[in-house]
PDB file of N, CA and C in Angstrom:
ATOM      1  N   UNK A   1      37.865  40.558 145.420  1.00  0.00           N
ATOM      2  CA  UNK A   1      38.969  40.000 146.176  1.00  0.00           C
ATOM      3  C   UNK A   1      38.622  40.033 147.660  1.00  0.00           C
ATOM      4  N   UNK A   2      39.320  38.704 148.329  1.00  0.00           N
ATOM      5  CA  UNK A   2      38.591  38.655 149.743  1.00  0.00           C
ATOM      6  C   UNK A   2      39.889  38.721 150.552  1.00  0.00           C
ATOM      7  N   UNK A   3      39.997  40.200 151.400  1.00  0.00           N
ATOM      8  CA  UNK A   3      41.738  40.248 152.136  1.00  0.00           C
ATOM      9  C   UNK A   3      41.399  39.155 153.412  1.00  0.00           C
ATOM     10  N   UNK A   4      42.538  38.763 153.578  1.00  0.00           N
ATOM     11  CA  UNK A   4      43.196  38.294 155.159  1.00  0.00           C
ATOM     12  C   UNK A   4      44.507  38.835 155.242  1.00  0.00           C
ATOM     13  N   UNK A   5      44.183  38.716 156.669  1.00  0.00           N
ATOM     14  CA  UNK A   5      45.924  39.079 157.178  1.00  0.00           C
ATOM     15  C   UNK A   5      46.360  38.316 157.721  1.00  0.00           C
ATOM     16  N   UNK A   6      47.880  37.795 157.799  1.00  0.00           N
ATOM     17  CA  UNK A   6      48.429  37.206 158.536  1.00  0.00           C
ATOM     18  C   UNK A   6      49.693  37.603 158.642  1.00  0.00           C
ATOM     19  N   UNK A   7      50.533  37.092 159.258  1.00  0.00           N
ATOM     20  CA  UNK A   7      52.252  36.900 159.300  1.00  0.00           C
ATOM     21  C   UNK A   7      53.013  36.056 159.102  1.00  0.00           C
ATOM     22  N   UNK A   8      54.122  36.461 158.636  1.00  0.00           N
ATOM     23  CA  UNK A   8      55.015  35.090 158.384  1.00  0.00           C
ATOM     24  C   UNK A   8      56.347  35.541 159.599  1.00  0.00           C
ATOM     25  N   UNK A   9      57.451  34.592 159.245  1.00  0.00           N
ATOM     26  CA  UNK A   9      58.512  34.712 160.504  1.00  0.00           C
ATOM     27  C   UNK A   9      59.426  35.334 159.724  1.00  0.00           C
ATOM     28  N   UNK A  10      60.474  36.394 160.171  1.00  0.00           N
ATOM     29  CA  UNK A  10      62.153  36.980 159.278  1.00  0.00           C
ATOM     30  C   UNK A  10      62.447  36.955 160.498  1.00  0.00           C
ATOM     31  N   UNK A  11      63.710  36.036 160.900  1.00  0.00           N
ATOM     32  CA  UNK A  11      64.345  36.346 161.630  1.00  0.00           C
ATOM     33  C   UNK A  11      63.619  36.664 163.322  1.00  0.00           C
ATOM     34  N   UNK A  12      64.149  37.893 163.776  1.00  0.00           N
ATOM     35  CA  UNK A  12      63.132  37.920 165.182  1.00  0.00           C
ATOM     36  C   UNK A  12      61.730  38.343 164.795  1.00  0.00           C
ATOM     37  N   UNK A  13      61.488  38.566 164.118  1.00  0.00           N
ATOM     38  CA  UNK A  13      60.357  39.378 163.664  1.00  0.00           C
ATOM     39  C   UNK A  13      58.820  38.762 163.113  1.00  0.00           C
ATOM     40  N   UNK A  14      58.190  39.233 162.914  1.00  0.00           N
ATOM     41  CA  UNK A  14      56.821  38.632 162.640  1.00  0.00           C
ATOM     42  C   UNK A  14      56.500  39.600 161.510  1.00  0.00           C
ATOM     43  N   UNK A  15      56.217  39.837 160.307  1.00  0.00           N
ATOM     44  CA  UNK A  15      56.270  40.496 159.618  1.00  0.00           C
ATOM     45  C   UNK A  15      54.678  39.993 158.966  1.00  0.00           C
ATOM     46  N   UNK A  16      53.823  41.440 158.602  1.00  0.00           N
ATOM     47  CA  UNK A  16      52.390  41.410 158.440  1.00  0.00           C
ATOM     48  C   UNK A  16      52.449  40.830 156.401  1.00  0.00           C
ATOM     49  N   UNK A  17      51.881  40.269 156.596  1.00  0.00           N
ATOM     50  CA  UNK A  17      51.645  40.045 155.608  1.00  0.00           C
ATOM     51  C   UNK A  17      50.102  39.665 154.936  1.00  0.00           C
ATOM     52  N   UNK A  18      49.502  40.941 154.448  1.00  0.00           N
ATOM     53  CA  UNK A  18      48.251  40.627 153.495  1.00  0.00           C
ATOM     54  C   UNK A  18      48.204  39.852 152.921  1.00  0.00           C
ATOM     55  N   UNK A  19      46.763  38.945 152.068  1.00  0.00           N
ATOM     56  CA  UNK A  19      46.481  38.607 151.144  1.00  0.00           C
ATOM     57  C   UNK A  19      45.258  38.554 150.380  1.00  0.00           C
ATOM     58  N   UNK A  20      45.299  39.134 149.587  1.00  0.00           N
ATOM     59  CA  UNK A  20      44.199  39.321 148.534  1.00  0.00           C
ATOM     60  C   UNK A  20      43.658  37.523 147.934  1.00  0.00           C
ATOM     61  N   UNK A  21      42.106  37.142 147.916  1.00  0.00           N
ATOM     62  CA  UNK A  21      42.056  35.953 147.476  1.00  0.00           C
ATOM     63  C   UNK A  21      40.870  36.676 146.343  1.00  0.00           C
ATOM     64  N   UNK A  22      41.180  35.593 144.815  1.00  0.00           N
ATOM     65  CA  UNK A  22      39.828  36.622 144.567  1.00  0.00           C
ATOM     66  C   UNK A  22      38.751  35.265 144.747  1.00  0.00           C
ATOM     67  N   UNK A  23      37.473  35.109 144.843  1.00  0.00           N
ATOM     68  CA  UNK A  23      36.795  34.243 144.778  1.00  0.00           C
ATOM     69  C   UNK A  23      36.353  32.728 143.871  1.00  0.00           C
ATOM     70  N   UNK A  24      37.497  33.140 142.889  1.00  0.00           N
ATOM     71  CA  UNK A  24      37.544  31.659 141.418  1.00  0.00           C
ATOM     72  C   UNK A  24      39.045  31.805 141.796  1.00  0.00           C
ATOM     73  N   UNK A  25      39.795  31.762 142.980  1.00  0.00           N
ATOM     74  CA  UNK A  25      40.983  31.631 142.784  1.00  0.00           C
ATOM     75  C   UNK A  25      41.939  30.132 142.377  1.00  0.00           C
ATOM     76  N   UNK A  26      42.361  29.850 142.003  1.00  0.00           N
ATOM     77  CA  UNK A  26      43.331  28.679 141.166  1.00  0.00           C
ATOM     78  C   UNK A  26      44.326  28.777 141.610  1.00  0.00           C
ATOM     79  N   UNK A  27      45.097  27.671 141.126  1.00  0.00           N
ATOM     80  CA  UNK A  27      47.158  27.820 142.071  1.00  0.00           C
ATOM     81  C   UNK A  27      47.545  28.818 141.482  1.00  0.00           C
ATOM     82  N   UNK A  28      47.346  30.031 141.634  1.00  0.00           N
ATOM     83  CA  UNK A  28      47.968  30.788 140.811  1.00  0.00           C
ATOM     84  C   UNK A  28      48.397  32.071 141.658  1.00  0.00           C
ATOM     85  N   UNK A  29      49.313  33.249 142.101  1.00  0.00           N
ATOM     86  CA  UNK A  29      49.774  33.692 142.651  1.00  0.00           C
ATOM     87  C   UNK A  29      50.610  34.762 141.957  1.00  0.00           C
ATOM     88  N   UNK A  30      50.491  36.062 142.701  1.00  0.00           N
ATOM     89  CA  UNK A  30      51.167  37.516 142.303  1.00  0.00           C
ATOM     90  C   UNK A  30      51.823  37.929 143.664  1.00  0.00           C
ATOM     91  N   UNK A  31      52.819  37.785 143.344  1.00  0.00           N
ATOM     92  CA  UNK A  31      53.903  38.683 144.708  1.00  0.00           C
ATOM     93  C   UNK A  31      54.333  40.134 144.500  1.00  0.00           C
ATOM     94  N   UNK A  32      53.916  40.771 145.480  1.00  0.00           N
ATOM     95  CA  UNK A  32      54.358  42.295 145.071  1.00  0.00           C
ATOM     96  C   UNK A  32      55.800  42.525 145.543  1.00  0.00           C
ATOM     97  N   UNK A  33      56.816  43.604 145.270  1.00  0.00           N
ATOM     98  CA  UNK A  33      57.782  43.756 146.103  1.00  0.00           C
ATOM     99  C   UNK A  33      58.088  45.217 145.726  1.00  0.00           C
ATOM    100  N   UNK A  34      57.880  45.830 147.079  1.00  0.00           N
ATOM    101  CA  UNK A  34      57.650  47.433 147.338  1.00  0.00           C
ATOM    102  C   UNK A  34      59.011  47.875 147.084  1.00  0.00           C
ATOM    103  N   UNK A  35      59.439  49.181 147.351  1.00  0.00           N
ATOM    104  CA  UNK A  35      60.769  49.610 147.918  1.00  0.00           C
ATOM    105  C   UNK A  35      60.764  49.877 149.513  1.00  0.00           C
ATOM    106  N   UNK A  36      62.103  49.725 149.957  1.00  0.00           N
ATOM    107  CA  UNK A  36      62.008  49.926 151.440  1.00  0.00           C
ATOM    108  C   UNK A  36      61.493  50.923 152.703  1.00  0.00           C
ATOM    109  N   UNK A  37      60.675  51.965 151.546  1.00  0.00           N
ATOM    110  CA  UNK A  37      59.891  52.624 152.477  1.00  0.00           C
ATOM    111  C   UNK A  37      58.347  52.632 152.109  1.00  0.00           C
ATOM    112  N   UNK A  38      58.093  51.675 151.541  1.00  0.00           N
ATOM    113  CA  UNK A  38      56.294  51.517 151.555  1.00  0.00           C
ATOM    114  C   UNK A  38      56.017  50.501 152.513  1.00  0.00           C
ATOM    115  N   UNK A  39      54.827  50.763 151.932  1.00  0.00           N
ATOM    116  CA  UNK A  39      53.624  49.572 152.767  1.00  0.00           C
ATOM    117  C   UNK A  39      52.939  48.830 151.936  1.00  0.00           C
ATOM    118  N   UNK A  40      52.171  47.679 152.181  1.00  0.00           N
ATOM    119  CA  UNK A  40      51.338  46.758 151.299  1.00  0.00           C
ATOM    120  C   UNK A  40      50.315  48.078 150.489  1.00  0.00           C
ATOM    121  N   UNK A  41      49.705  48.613 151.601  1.00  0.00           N
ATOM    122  CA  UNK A  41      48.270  49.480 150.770  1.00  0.00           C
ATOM    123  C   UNK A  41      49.288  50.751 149.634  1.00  0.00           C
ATOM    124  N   UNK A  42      50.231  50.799 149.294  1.00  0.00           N
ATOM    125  CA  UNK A  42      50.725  51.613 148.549  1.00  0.00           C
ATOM    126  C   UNK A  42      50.303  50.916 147.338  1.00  0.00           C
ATOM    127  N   UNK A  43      50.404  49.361 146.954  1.00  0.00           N
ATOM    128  CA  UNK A  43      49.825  48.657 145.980  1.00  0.00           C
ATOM    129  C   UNK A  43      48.472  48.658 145.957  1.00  0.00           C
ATOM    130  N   UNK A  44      47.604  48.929 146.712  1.00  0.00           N
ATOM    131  CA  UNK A  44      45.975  49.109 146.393  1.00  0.00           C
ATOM    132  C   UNK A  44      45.348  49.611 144.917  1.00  0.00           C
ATOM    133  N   UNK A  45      45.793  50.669 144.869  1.00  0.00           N
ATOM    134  CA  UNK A  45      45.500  50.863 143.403  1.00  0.00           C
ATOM    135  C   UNK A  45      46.168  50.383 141.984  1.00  0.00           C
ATOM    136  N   UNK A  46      46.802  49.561 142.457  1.00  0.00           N
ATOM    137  CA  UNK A  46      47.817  48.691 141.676  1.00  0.00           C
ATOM    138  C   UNK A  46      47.331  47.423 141.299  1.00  0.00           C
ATOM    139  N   UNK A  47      46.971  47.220 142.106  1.00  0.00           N
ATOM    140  CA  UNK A  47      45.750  45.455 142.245  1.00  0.00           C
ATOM    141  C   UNK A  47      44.431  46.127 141.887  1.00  0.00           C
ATOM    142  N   UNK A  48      43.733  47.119 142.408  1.00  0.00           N
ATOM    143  CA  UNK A  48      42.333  47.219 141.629  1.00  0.00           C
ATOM    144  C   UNK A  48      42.454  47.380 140.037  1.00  0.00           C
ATOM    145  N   UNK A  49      43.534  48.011 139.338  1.00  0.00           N
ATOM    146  CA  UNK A  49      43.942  48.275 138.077  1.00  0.00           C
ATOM    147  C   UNK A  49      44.171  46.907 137.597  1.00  0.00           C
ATOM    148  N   UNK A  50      44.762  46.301 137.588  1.00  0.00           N
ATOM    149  CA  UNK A  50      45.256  44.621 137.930  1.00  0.00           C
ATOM    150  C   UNK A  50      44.054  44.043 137.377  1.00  0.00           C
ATOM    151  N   UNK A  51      43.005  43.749 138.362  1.00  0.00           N
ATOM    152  CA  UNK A  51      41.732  43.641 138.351  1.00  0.00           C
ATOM    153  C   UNK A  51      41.671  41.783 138.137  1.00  0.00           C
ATOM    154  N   UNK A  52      42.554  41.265 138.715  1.00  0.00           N
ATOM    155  CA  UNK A  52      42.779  39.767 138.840  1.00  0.00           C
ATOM    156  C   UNK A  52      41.845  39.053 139.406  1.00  0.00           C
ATOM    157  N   UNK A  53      41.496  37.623 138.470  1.00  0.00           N
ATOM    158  CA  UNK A  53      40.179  37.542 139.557  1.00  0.00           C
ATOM    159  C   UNK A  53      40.363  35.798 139.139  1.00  0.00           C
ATOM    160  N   UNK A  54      41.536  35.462 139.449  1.00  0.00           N
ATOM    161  CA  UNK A  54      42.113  34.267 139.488  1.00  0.00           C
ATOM    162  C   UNK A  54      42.867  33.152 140.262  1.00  0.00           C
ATOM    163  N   UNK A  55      43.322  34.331 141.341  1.00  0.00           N
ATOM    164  CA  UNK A  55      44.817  33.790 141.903  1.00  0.00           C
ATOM    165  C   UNK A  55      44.753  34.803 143.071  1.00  0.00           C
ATOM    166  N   UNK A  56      45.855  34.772 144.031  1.00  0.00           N
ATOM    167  CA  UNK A  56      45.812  35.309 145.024  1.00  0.00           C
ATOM    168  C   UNK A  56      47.041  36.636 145.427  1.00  0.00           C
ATOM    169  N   UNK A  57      46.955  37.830 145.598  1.00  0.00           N
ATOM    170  CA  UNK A  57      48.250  38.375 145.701  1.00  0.00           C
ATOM    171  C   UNK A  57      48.388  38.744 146.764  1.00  0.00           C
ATOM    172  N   UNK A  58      49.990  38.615 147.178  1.00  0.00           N
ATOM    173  CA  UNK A  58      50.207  38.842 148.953  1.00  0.00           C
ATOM    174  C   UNK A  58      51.597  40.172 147.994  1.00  0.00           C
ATOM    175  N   UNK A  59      52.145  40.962 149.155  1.00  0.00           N
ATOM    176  CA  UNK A  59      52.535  41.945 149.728  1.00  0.00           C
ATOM    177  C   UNK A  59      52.548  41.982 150.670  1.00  0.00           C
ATOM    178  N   UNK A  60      53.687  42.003 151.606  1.00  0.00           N
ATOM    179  CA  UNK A  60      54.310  42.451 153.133  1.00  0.00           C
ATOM    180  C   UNK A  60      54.784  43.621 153.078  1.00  0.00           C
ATOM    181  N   UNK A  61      54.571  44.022 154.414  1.00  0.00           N
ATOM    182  CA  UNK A  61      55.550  44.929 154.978  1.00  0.00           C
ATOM    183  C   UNK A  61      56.457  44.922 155.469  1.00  0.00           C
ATOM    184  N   UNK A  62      57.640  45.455 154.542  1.00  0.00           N
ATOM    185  CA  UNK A  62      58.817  45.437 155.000  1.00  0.00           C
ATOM    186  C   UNK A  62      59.041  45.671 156.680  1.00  0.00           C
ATOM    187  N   UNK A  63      60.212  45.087 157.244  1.00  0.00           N
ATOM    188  CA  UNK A  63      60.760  45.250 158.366  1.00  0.00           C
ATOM    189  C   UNK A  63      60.792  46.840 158.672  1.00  0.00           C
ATOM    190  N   UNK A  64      59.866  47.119 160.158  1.00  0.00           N
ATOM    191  CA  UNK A  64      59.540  48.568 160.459  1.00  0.00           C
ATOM    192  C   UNK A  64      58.889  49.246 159.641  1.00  0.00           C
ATOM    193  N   UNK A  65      58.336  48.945 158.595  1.00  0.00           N
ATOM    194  CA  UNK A  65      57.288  49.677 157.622  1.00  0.00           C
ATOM    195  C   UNK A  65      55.843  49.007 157.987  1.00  0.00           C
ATOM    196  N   UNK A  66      54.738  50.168 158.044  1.00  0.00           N
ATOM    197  CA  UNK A  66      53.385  49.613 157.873  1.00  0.00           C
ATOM    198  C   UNK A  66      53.068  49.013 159.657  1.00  0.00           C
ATOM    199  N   UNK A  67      52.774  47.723 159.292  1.00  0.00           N
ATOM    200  CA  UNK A  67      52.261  46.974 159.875  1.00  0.00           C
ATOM    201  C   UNK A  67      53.287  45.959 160.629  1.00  0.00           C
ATOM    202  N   UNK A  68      54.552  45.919 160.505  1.00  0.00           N
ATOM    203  CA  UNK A  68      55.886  45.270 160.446  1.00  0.00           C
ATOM    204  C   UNK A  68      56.509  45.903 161.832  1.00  0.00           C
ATOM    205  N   UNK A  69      56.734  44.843 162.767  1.00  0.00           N
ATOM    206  CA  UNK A  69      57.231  45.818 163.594  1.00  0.00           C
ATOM    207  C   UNK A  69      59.574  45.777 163.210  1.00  0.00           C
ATOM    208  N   UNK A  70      59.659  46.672 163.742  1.00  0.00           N
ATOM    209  CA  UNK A  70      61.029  46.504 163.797  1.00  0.00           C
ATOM    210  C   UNK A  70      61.757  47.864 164.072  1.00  0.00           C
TER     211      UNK A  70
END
């Protein structure tokens, strides 16, 4: 899997948002959704277990968590 980072927009905010690509990736797509006090890398060992090598999975950080400012 090949990460980038980027952000998307909530409101005032700019919120970090990873993404995992794996290299034969296809339209195909996994959304994670944490509880309100993690971070994207809390799923790390969640996606290597996973072991997807198709599609792409993103995970943000919640507002003021991680990488998220707020």
């Amino acid at each position: 899997m090949e990460a980038t980072e980027q952000t998307f927009p909530a409101g005032r905010a700019e919120l970090f948002l990873p993404r995992l690509d794996s290299k034969a990736a296809e339209n195909k797509a996994l959304v994670l959704f944490h509880r309100g006090h993690e971070t994207f890398g809390r799923w790390q060992e969640t996606v290597d277990l996973l072991n997807l090598d198709d599609g792409a999975i993103f995970a943000w950080d919640a507002r003021g968590h991680g990488r998220s400012p707020g």
